[in-house]
Protein backbone atom coordinates (compact mmCIF):
# COMPACT_ATOMS: atom_id res chain seq x y z
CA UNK A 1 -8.91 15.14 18.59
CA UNK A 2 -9.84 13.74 15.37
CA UNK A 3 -8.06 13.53 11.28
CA UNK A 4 -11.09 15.91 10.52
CA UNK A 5 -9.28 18.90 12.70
CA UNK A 6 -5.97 18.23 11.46
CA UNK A 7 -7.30 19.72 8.37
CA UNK A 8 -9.42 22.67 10.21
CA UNK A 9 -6.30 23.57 12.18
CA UNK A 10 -4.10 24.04 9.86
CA UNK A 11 -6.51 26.60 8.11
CA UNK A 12 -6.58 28.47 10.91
CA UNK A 13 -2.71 28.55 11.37
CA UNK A 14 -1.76 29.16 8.01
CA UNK A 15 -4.20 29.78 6.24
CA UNK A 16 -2.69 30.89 3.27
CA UNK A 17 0.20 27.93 2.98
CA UNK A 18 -0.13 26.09 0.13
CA UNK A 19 -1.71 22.82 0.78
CA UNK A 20 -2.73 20.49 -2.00
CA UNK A 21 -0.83 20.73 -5.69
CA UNK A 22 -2.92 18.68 -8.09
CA UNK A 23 -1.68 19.55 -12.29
CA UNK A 24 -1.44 23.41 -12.36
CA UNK A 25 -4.44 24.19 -9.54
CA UNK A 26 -3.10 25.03 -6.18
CA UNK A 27 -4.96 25.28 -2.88
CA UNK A 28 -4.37 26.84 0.48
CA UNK A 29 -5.19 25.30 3.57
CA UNK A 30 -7.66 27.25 4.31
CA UNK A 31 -9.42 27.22 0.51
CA UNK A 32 -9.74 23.44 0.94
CA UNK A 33 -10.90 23.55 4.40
CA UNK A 34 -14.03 25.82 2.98
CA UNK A 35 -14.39 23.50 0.28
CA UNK A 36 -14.82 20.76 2.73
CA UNK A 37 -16.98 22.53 5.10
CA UNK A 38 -19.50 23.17 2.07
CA UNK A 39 -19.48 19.72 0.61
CA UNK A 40 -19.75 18.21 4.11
CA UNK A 41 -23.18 20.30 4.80
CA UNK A 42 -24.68 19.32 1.36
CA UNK A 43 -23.75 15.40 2.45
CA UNK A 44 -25.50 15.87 5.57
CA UNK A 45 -28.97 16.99 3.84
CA UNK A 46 -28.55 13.95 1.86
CA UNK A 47 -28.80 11.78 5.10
CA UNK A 48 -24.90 11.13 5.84
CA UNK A 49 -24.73 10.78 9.35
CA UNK A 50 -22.10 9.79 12.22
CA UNK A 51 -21.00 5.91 11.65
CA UNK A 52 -22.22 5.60 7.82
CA UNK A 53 -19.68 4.14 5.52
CA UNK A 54 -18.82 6.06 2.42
CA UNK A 55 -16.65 4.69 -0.43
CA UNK A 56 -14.17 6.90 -2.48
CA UNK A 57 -13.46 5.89 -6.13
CA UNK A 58 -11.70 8.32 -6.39
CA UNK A 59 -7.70 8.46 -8.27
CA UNK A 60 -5.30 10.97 -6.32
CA UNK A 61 -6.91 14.04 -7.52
CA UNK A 62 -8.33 17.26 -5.14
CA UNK A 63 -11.38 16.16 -5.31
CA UNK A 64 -10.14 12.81 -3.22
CA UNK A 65 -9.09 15.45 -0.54
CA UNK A 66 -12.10 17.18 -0.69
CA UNK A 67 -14.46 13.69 -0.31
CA UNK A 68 -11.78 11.92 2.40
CA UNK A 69 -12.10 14.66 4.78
CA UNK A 70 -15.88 16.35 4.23
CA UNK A 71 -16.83 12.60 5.77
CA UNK A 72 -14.59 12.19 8.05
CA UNK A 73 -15.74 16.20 9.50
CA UNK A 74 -19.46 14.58 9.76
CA UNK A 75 -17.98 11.31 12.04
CA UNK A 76 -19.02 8.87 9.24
CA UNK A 77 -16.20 6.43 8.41
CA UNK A 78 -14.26 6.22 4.92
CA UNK A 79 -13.88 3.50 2.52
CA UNK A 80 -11.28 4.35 0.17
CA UNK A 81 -11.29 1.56 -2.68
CA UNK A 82 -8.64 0.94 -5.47
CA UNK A 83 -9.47 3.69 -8.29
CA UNK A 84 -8.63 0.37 -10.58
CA UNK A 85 -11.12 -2.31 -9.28
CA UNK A 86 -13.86 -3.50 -11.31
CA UNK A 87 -17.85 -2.94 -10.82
CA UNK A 88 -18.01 -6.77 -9.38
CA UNK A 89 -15.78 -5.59 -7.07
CA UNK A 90 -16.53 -2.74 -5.64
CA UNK A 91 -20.20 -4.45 -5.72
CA UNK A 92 -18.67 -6.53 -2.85
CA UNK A 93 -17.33 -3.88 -1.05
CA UNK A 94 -20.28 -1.70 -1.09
CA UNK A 95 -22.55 -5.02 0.34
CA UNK A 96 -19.79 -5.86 2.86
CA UNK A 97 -19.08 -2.66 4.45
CA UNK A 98 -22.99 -1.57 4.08
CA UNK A 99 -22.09 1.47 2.68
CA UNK A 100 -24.39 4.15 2.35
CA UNK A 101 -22.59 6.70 -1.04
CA UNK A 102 -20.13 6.18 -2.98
CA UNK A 103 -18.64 8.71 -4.58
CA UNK A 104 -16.51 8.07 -7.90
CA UNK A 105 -14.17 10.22 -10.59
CA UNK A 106 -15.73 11.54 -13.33
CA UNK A 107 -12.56 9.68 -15.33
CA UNK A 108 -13.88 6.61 -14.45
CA UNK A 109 -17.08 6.21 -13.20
CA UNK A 110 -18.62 4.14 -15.87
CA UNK A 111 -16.97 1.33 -14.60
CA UNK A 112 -19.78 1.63 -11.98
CA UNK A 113 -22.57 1.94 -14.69
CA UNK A 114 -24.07 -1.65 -14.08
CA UNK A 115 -24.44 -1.12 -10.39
CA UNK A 116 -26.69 2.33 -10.80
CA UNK A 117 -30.09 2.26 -9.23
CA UNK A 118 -29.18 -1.34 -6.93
CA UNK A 119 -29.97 -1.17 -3.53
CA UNK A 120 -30.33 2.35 -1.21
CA UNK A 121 -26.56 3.74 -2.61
CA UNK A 122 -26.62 7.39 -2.80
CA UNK A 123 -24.15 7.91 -6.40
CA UNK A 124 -22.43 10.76 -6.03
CA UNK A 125 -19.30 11.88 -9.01
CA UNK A 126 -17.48 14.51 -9.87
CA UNK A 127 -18.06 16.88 -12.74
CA UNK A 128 -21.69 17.44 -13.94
CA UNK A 129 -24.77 15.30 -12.74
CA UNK A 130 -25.81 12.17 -15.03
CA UNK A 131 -28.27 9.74 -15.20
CA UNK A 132 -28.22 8.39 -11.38
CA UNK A 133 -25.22 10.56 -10.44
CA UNK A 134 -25.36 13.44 -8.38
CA UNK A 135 -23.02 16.41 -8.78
CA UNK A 136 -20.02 16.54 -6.51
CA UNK A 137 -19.38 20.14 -7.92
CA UNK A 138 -22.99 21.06 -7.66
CA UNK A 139 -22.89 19.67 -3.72
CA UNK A 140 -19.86 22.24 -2.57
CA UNK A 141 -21.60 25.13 -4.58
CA UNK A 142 -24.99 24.75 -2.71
CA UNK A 143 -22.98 23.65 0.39
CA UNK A 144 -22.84 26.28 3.44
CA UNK A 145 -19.27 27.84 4.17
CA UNK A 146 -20.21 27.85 7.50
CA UNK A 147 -17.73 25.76 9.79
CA UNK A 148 -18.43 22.43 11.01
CA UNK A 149 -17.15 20.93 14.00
CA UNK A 150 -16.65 16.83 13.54
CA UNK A 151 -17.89 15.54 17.36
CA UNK A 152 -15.76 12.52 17.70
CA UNK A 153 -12.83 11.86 19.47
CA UNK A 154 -9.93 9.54 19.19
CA UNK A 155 -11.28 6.03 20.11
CA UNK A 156 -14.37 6.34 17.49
CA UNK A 157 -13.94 4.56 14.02
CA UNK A 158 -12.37 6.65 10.88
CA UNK A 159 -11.59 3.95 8.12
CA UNK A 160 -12.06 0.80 6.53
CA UNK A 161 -9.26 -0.06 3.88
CA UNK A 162 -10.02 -2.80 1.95
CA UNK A 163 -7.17 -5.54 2.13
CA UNK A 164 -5.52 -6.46 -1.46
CA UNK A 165 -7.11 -9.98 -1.60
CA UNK A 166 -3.91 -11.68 -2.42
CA UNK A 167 -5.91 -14.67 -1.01
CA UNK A 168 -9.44 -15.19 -1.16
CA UNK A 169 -11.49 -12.21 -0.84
CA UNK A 170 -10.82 -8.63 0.58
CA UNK A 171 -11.38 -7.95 4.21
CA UNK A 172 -12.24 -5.04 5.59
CA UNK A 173 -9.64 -3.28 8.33
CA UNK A 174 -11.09 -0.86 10.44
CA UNK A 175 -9.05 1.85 12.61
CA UNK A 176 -10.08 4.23 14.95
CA UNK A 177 -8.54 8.00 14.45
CA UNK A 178 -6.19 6.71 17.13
CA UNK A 179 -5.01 4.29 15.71
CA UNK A 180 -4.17 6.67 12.45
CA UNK A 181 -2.46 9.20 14.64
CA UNK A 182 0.04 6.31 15.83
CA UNK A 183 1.40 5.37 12.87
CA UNK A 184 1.06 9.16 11.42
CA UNK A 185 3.44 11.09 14.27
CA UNK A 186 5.45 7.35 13.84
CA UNK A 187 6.24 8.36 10.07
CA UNK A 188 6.28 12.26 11.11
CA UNK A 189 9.14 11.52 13.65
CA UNK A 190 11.13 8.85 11.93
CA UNK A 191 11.21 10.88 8.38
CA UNK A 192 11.55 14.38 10.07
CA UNK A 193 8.54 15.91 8.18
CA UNK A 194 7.29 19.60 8.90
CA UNK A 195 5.73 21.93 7.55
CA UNK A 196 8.57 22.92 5.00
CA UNK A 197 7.79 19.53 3.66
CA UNK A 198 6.97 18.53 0.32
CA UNK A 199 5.28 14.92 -0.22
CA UNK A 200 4.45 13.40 -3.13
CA UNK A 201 1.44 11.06 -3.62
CA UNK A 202 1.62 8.36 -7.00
CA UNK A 203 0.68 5.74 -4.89
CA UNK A 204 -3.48 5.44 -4.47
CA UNK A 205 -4.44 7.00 -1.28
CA UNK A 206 -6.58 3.75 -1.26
CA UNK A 207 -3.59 1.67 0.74
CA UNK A 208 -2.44 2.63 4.03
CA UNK A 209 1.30 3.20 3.93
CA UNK A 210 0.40 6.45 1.19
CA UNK A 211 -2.75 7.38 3.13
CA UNK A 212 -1.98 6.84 6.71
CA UNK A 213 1.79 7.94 6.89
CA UNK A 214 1.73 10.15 4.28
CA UNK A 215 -1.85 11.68 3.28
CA UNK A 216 -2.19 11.80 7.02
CA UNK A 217 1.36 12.58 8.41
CA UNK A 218 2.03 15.33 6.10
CA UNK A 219 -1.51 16.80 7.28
CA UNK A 220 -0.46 16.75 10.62
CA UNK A 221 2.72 18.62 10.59
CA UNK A 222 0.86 21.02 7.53
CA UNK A 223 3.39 20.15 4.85
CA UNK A 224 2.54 20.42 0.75
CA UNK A 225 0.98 17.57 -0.58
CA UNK A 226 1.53 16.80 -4.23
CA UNK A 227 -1.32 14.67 -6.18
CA UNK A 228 -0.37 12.63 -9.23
CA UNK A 229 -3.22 10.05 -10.57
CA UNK A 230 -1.55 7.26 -11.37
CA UNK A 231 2.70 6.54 -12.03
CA UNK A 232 5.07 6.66 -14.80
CA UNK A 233 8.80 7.18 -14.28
CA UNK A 234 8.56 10.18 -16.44
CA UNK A 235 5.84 11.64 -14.40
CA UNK A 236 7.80 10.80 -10.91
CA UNK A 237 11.11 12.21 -12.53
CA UNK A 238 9.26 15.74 -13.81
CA UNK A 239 7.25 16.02 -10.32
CA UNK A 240 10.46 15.59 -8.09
CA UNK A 241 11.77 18.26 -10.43
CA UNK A 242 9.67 21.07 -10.92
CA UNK A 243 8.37 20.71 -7.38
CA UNK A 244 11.57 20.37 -5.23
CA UNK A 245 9.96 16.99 -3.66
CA UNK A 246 11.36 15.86 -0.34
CA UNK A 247 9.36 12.84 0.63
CA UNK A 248 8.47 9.85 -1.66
CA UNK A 249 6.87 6.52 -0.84
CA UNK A 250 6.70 4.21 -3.43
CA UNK A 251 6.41 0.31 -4.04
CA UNK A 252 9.66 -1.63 -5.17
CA UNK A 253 8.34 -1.62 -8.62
CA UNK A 254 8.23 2.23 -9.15
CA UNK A 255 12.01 2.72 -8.01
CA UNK A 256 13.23 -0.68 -10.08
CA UNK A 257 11.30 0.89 -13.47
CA UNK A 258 12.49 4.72 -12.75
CA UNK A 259 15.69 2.78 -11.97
CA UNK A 260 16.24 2.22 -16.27
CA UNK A 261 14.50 5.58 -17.54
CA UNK A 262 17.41 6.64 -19.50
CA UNK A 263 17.08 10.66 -18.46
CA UNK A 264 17.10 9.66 -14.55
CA UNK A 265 20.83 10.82 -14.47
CA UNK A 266 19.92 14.00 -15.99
CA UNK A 267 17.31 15.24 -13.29
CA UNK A 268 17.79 17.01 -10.04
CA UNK A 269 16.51 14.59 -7.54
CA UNK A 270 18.78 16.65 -4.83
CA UNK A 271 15.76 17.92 -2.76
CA UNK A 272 14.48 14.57 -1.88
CA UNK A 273 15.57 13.97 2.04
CA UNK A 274 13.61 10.12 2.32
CA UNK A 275 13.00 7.91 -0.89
CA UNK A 276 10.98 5.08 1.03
CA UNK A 277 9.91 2.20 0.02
CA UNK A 278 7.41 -0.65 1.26
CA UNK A 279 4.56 -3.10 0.61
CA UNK A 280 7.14 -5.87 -1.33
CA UNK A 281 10.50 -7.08 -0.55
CA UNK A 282 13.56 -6.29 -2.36
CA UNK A 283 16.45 -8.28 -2.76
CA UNK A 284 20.02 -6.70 -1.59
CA UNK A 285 20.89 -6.56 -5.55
CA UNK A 286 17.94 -4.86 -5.84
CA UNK A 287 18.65 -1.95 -3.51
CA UNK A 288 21.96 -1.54 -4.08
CA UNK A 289 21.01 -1.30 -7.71
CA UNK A 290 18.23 1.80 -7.09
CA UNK A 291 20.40 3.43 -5.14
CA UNK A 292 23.38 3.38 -7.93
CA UNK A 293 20.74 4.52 -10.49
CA UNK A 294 19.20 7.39 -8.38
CA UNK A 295 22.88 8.26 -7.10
CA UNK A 296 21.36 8.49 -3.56
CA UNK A 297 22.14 7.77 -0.05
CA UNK A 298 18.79 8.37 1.15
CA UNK A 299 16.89 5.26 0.86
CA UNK A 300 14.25 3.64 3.34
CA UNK A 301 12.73 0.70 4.01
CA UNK A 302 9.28 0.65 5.70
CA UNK A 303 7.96 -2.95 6.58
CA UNK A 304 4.49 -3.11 8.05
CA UNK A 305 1.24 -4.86 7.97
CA UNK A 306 -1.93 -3.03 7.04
CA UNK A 307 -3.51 -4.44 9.96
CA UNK A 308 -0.74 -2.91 12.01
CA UNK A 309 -1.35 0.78 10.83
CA UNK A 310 0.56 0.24 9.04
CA UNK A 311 3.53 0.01 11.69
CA UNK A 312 6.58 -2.20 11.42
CA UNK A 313 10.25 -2.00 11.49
CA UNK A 314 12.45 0.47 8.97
CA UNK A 315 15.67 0.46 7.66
CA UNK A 316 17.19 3.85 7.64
CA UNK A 317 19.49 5.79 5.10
CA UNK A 318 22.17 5.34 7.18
CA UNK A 319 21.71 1.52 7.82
CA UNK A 320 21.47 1.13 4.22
CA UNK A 321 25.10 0.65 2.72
CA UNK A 322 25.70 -2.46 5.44
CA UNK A 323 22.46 -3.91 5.77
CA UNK A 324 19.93 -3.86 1.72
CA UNK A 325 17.77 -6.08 1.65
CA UNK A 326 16.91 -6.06 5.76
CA UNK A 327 13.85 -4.78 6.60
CA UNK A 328 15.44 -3.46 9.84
CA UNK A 329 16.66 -3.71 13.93
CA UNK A 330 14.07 -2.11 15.73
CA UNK A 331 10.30 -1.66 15.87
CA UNK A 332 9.47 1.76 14.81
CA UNK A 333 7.99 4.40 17.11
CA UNK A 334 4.27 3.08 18.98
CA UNK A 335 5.08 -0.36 17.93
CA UNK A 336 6.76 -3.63 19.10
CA UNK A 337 8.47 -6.39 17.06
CA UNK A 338 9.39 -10.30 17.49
CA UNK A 339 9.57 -13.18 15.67
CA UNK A 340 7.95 -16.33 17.21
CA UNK A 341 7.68 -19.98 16.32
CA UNK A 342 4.11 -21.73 15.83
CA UNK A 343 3.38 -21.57 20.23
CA UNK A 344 4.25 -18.09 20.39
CA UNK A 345 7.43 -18.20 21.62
CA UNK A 346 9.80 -15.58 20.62
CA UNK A 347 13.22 -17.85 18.25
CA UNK A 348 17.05 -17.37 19.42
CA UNK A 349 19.04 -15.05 16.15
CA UNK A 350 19.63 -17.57 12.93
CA UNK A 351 15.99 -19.41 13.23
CA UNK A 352 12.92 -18.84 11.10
CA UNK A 353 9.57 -17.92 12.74
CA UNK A 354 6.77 -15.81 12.31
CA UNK A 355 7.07 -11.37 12.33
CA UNK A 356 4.26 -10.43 15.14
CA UNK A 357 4.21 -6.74 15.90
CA UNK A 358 2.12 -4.83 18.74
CA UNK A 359 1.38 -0.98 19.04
CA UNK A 360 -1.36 1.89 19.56
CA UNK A 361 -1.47 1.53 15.42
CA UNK A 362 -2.92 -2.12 15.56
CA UNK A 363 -6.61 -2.24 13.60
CA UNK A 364 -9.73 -2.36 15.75
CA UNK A 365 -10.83 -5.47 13.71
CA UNK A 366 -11.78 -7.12 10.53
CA UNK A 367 -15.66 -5.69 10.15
CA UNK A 368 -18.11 -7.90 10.40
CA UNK A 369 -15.33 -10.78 11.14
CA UNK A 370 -14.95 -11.39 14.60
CA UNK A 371 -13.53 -14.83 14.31
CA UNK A 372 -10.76 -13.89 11.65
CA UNK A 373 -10.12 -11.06 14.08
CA UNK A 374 -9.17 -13.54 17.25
CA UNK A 375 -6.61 -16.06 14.53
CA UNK A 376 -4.81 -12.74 13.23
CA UNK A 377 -4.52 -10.65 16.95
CA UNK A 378 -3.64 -13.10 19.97
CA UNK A 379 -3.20 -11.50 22.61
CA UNK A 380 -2.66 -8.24 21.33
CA UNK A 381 0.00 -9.28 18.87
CA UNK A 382 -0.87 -8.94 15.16
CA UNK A 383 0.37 -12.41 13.66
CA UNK A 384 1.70 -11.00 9.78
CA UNK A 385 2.43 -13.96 8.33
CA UNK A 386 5.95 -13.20 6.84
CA UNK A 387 8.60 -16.06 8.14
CA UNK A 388 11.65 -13.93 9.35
CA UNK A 389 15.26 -14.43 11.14
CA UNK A 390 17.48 -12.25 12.89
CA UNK A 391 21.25 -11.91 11.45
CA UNK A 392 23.57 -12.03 13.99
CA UNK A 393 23.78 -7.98 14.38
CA UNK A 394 19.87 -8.25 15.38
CA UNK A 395 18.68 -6.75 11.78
CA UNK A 396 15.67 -8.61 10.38
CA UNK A 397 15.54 -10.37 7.29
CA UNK A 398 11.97 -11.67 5.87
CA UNK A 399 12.57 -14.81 4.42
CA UNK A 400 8.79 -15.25 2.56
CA UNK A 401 4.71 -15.56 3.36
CA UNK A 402 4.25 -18.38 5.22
CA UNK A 403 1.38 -19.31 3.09
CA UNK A 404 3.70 -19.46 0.40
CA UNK A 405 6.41 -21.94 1.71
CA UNK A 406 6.59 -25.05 -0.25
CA UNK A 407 6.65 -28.69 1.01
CA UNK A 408 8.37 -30.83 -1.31
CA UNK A 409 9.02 -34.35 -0.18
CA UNK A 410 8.53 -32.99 3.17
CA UNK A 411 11.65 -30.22 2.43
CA UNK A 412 10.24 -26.55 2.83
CA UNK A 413 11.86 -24.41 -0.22
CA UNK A 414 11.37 -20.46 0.52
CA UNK A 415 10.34 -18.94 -2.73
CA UNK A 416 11.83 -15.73 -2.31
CA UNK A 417 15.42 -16.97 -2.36
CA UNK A 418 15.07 -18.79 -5.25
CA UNK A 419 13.30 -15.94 -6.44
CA UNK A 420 16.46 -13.42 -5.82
CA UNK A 421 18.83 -15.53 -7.40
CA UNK A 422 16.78 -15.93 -10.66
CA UNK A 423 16.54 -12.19 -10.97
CA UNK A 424 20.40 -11.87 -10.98
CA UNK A 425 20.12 -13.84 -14.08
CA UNK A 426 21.23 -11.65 -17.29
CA UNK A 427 18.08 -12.16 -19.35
CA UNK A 428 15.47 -12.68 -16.93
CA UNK A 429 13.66 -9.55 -15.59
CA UNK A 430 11.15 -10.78 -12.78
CA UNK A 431 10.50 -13.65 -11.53
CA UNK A 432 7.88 -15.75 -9.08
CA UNK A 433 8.47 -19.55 -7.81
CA UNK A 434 4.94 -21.37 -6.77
CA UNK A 435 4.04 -24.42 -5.31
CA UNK A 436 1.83 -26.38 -8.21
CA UNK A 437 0.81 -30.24 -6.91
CA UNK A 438 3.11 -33.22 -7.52
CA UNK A 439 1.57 -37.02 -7.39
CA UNK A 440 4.85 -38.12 -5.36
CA UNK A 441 6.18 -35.24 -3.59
CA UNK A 442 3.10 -33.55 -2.58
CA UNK A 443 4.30 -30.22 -4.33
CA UNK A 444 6.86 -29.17 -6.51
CA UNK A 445 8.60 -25.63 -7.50
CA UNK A 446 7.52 -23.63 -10.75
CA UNK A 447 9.37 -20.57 -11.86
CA UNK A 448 7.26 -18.14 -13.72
CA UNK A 449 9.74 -15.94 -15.55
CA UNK A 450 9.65 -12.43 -17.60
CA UNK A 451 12.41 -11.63 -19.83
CA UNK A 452 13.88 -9.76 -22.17
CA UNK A 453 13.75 -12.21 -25.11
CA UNK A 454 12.20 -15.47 -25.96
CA UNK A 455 14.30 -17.82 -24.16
CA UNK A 456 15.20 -20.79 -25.43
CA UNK A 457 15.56 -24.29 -23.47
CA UNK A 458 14.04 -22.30 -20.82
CA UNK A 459 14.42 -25.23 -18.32
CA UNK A 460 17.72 -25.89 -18.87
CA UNK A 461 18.81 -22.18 -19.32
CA UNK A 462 17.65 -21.54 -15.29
CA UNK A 463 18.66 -24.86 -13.58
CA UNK A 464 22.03 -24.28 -15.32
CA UNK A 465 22.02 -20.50 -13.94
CA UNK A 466 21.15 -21.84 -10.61
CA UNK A 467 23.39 -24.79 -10.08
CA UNK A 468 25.52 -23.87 -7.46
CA UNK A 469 24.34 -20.81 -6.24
CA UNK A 470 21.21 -22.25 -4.32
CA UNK A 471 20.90 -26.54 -3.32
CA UNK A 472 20.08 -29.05 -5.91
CA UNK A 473 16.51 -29.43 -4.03
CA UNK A 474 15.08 -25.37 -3.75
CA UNK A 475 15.80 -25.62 -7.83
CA UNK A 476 12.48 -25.62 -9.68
CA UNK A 477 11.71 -28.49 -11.85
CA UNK A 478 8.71 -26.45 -13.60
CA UNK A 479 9.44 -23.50 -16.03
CA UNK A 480 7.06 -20.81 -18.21
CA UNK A 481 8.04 -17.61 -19.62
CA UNK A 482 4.85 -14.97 -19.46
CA UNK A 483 4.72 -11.50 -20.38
CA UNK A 484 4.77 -9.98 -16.69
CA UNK A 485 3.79 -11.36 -13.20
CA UNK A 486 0.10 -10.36 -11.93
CA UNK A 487 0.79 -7.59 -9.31
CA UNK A 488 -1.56 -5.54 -6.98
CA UNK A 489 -1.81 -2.16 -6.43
CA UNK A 490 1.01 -2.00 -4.40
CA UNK A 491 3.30 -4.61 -6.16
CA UNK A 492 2.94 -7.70 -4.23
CA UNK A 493 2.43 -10.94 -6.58
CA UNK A 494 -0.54 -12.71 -6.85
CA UNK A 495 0.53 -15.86 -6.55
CA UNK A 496 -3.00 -17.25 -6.30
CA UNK A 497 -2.98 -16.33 -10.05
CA UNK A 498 -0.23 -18.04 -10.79
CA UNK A 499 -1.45 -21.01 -9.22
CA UNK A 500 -4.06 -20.59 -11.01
CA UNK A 501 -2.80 -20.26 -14.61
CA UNK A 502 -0.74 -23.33 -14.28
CA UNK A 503 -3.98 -25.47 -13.57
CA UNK A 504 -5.52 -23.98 -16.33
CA UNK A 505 -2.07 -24.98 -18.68
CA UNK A 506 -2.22 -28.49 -16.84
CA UNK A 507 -5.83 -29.30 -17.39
CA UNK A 508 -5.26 -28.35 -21.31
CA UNK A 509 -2.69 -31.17 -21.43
């Protein structure tokens, strides 16, 4: 069994379901599965062949679809990259993961221009041929409709995803269609998806919560996908709407801005049977507040680890109204949870270690990194670093990166408290605390903060706030106000810029 004849299975089941919804074009299992065969045989006369990597620049359009599974139906292995990432960096990822094509959007594939006509990279985009590009549309029209049978079987390799890079630069994950179908009938299962489901997709099918539960776990079970290429509240809002939507996955920073669109109380979200949520922590405040705004009772938490499927723990609905702001009790299905101190040893309820998780889900490796492969998976336990305890009910609360703890005066402060506690402020929006260096302590806490308003005696204004709610020594001593925090695709900080832009304001002093 393989993703590839998910897809081929379906058409031959039902054939006529609708399958894909991207604007007003609809498609049927079985017209995409033709689609595929056809632009599969035209890849394979231009030299694609079993084990050759092929990146998709590609938004969440049909033509995504189309590219994701016509490789994965000739056994060559996907690269799905960030539809947002610059030429320099995709330049990287195509020398990395020695990839053979790439094929790009139309929309956007002159962000690519400077890398035309380097190295043996077949360029391959959508709409009509250009200078260096081949036609995507032109491939499926001179493909063959005849069906093609993808020869691998579970343990061979499907996918490399491309980490974020919040530190240093991107490494490349690489699963096995096994380890896909884990976390797939995990999020199948444990969200009650079939084929009367409807998902939709805003998040890029370039991360592996949207792809691999979702993209992949809605295939499975045959369910109606809906594409949107990139998020707005309004467009999340419309889509729930108009096409009865029963399964969302979004980052914390999609529900908290739909959370203030002043017509949310106006639409008919009543279809949706799962809002999930993943990929950045939430404070308690935080949930409670979404679930307020969206008047709903059917929130979820997914916490996972890319290199883990990803696979994790969850919070469900039901869990929700005693426990926001845990990330869960239990491992979720084909995986294993504890939290360990630095020798591995699993910590008593109330202490803060380390989140390791095992399962069936767990990444084959970082390519072409064997030795960062052996310091994240010891003996078969994915090390995530996120510094956790257990309440005394057994639910899991993540208390912040361990790369990100900060030493002061030999103290550690946790950013992410101080963090929740600043958002709860009245004027300040978002906020991220950072280690910066301090001649006596070693380090020392800065607040970046967005708000509302210019604040005034911004220093004074947030130790004031804080006093009392957290101790005198997690306070920051630092303050600056900026526009809005530097976010990845799926809404973790990147705290490496911060870091980075308050060198830049110290060295001007």
């Amino acid at each position: 069994m393989n993703i590839s004849e998910l897809l081929a299975r379906n058409a031959r089941k039902f054939p006529d379901k609708t399958a894909f919804i991207d604007g007003d074009i609809e498609l049927s299992y079985a017209e995409v599965d033709r689609t595929v065969n056809r632009l599969a045989s035209s890849l394979s006369r231009l030299g694609i062949r079993q084990g050759d990597k092929v990146i998709l620049y590609l938004p969440n359009t049909k033509e995504f679809v189309f590219a994701y599974f016509a490789v994965l139906r000739l056994g060559a292995i996907v690269v799905p990259v960030n539809a947002r990432l610059t030429a320099a960096e995709v330049k990287y990822i195509i020398d990395h993961s020695d990839a053979k094509t790439v094929i790009a959007h139309e929309w956007i594939c002159g962000q690519l221009s400077p890398l035309i006509g380097q190295g043996n990279v077949i360029w391959i985009k959508t709409g009509e041929a250009a200078d260096g590009w081949v036609s995507m549309a032109d491939l499926v029209a001179a493909g063959a409709p005849n069906p093609i049978v993808c020869p691998l079987n579970e343990e061979d390799e499907a996918t490399i995803l491309y980490t974020s890079g919040t530190t240093g630069r991107p490494k490349g994950v690489l699963f096995t269609h096994r380890n896909i179908f884990a976390v797939a009938t995990m999020m199948v299962i444990e969200t009650k998806m079939d084929r009367h489901s409807r998902l939709l997709h805003m998040m890029p099918l370039s991360h592996s919560a949207p792809l691999h539960l979702f993209f992949v776990g809605g295939t499975y079970v045959g369910a109606t996908h809906v594409l949107a290429s990139e998020f707005s509240p309004e467009t999340l809002l419309q889509l729930v709407e108009q096409h009865e939507i029963t399964h969302f996955f979004g980052a914390p920073v999609a529900y908290l801005l739909t959370a203030k669109h002043p017509r949310l109380h106006e639409c008919d979200l009543s279809s949706v049977r799962y809002w999930t949520y993943g990929g950045a922590p939430l404070s308690r405040n935080e949930v409670l507040f979404i679930a307020s705004q969206f008047r709903t009772d059917r929130l979820m938490c997914l916490y996972g680890l890319t290199e883990a499927g990803p696979n994790g723990t969850y919070l469900s609905p039901e869990e929700h109204a005693a426990k926001a702001g845990s990330v869960g009790k239990y491992a979720a299905l084909h995986c294993e949870v504890k939290i360990v101190d630095d020798q591995g040893k699993e910590v008593p309820p109330g202490e803060i270690g380390e989140i390791v998780l095992r399962g069936e889900s767990v990444m084959k490796g970082y390519y072409k990194d064997e030795e960062k492969t052996k310091e994240t998976i010891k003996d078969g336990w994915v090390y995530t670093g996120d510094l956790a305890r257990r309440d005394e009910d057994g639910y899991i609360w993540v208390v912040d990166r361990k790369k990100d703890i900060i030493i002061s005066g030999g103290v550690n402060i946790y950013p992410k408290e101080v963090e929740d506690v600043l958002r709860t402020h009245p004027d300040i929006i978002d906020a991220a605390i950072v280690g910066v260096p301090h001649p006596e302590w070693g380090e020392t806490a800065k607040a970046f903060v967005v708000a509302a308003r210019p604040l005034e005696n911004l220093a004074e204004n947030c130790k004031r706030f804080l006093k009392g709610k957290i101790a005198d020594y997690k306070i920051p001593r630092l303050y600056e106000q900026i526009e809005e925090l530097p976010r990845n695709a799926t809404g973790k900080v990147l705290k490496q810029v911060l870091r980075g832009k308050h060198d830049e304001t110290a060295a001007r002093r």
